[in-house]
C-alpha atoms as a PDB file:
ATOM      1  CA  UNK A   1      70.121   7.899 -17.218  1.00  0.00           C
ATOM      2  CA  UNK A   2      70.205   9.594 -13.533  1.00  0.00           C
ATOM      3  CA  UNK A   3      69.314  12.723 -15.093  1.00  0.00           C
ATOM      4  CA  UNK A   4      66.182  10.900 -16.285  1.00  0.00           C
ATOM      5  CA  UNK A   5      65.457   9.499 -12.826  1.00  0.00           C
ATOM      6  CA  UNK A   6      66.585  12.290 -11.236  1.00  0.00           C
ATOM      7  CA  UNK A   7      63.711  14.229 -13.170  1.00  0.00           C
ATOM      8  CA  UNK A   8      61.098  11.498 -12.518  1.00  0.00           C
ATOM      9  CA  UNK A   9      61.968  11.704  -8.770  1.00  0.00           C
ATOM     10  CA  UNK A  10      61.483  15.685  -8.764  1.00  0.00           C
ATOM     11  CA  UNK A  11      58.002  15.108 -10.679  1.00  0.00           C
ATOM     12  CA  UNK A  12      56.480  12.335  -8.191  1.00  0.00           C
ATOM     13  CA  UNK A  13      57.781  14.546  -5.295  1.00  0.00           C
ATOM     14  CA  UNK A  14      55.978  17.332  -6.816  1.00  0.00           C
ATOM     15  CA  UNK A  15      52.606  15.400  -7.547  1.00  0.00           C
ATOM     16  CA  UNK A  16      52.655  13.771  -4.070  1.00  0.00           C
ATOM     17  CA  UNK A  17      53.160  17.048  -2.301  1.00  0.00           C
ATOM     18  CA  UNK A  18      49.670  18.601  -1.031  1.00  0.00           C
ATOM     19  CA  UNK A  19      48.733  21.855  -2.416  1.00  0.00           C
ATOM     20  CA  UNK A  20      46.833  24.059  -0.153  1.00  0.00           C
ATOM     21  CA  UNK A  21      43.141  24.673  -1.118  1.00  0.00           C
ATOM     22  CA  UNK A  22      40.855  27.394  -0.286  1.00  0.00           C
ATOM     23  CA  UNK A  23      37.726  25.849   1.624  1.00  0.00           C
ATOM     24  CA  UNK A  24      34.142  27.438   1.402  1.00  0.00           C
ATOM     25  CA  UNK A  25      31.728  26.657   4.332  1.00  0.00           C
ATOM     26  CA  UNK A  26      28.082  25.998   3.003  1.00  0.00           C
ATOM     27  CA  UNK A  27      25.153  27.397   4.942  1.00  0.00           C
ATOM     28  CA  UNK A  28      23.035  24.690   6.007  1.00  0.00           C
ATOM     29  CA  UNK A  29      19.763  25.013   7.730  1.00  0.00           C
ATOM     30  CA  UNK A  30      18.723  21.465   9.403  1.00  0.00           C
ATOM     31  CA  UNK A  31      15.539  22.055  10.874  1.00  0.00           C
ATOM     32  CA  UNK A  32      12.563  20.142  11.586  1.00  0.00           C
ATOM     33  CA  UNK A  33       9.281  21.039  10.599  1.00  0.00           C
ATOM     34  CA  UNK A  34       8.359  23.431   7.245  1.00  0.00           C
ATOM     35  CA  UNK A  35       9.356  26.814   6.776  1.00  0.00           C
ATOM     36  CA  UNK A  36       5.761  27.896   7.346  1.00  0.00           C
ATOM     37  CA  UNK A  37       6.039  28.162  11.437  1.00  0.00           C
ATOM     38  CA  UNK A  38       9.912  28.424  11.576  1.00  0.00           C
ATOM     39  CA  UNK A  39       9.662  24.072  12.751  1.00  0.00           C
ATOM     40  CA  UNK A  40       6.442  24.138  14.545  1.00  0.00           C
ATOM     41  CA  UNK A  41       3.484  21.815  13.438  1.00  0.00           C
ATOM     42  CA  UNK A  42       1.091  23.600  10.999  1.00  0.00           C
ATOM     43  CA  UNK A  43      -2.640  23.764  11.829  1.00  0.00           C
ATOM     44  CA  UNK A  44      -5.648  22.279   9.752  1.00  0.00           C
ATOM     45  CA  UNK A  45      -6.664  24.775   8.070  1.00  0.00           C
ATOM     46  CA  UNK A  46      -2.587  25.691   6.880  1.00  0.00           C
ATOM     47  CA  UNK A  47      -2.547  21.553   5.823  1.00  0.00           C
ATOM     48  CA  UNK A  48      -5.722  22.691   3.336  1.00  0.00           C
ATOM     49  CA  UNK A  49      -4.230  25.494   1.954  1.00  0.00           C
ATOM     50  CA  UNK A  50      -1.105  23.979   1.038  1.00  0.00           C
ATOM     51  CA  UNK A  51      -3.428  20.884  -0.531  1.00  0.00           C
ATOM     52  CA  UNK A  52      -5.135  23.813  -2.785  1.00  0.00           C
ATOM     53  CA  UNK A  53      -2.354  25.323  -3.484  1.00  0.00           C
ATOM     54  CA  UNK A  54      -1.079  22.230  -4.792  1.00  0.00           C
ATOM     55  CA  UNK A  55      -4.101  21.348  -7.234  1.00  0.00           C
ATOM     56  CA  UNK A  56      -6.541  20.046  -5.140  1.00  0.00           C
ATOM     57  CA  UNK A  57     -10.246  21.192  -5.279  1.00  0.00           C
ATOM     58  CA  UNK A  58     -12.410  20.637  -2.885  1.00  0.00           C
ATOM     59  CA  UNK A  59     -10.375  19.321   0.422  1.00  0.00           C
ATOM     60  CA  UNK A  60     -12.293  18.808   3.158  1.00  0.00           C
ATOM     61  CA  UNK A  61     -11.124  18.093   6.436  1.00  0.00           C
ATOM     62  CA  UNK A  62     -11.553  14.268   7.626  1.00  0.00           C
ATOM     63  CA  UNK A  63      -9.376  13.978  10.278  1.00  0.00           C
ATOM     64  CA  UNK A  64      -6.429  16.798  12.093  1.00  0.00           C
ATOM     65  CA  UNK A  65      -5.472  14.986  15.785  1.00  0.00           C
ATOM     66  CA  UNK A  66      -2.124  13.677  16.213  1.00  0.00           C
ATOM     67  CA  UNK A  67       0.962  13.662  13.552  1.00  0.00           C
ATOM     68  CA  UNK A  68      -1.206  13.031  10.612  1.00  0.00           C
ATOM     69  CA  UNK A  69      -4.226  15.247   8.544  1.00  0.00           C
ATOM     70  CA  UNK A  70      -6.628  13.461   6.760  1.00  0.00           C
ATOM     71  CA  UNK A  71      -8.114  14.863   3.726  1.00  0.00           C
ATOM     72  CA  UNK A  72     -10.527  14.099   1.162  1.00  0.00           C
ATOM     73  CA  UNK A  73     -10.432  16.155  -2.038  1.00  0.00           C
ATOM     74  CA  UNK A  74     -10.686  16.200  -5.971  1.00  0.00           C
ATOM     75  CA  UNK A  75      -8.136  16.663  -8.206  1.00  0.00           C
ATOM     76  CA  UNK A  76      -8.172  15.769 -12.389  1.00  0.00           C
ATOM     77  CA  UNK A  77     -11.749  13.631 -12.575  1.00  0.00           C
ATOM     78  CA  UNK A  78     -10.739  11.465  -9.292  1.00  0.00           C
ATOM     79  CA  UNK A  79     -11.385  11.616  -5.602  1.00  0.00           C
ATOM     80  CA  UNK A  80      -9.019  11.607  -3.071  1.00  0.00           C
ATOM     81  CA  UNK A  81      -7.919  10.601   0.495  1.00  0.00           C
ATOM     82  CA  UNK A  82      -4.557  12.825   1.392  1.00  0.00           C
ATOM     83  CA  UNK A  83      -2.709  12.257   4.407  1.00  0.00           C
ATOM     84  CA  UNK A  84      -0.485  15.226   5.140  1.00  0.00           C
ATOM     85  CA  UNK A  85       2.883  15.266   8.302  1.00  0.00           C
ATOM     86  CA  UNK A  86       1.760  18.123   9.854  1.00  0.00           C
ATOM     87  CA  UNK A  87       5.321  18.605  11.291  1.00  0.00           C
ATOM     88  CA  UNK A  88       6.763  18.535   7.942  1.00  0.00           C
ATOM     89  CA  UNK A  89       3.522  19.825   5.792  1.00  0.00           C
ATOM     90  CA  UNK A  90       4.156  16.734   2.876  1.00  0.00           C
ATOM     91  CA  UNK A  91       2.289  14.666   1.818  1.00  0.00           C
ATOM     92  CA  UNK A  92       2.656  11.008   3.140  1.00  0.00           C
ATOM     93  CA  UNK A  93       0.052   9.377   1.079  1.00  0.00           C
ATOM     94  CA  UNK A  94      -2.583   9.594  -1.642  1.00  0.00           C
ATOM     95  CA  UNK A  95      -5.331   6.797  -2.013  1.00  0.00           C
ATOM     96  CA  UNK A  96      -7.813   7.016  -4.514  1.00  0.00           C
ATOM     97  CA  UNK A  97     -11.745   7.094  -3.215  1.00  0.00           C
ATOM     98  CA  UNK A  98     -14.840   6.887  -3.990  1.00  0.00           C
ATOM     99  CA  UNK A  99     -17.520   9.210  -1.890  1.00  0.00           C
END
């Protein structure tokens, strides 16, 4: 019987005891801004590019003062109004229009 608990006592002292653990540092990269001008706002003309290059046709330029880019462009069989952050170059919103 105290062989038993004697056991049990080795085995929780065991479990409880911290094992050392390598620990791996991840690379993170928190910047602000797109990868396009290492953080810095992207111009008009970048903001229609990226809009093309992600399936619109047609983007014109409506609007490129301040923190948002408005553009109007087709893409499928609809029309489009695309706002894009130009500190982040995404896309904030999508209405559909009619021209």
């Amino acid at each position: 019987m105290c062989r038993n608990r004697f056991i049990a006592l080795v085995l929780a002292i065991s479990l409880l005891t911290p094992t050392a653990v390598p620990s791996f540092a991840a690379t993170v990269s928190i910047t602000i801004g797109s990868n396009l001008n290492n953080g810095r706002a992207i111009t008009c003309s970048q903001g229609q590019r990226l809009l093309q290059n992600r399936g619109f046709r047609d983007v014109r330029r409506m609007n490129c003062r301040g923190r948002l880019f408005t553009y109007h462009a087709r893409r499928g069989g609809g029309r489009f109004e695309v706002t894009l952050n130009s500190r982040t170059a995404r896309v904030t919103d999508i209405r559909r229009i009619r021209w």
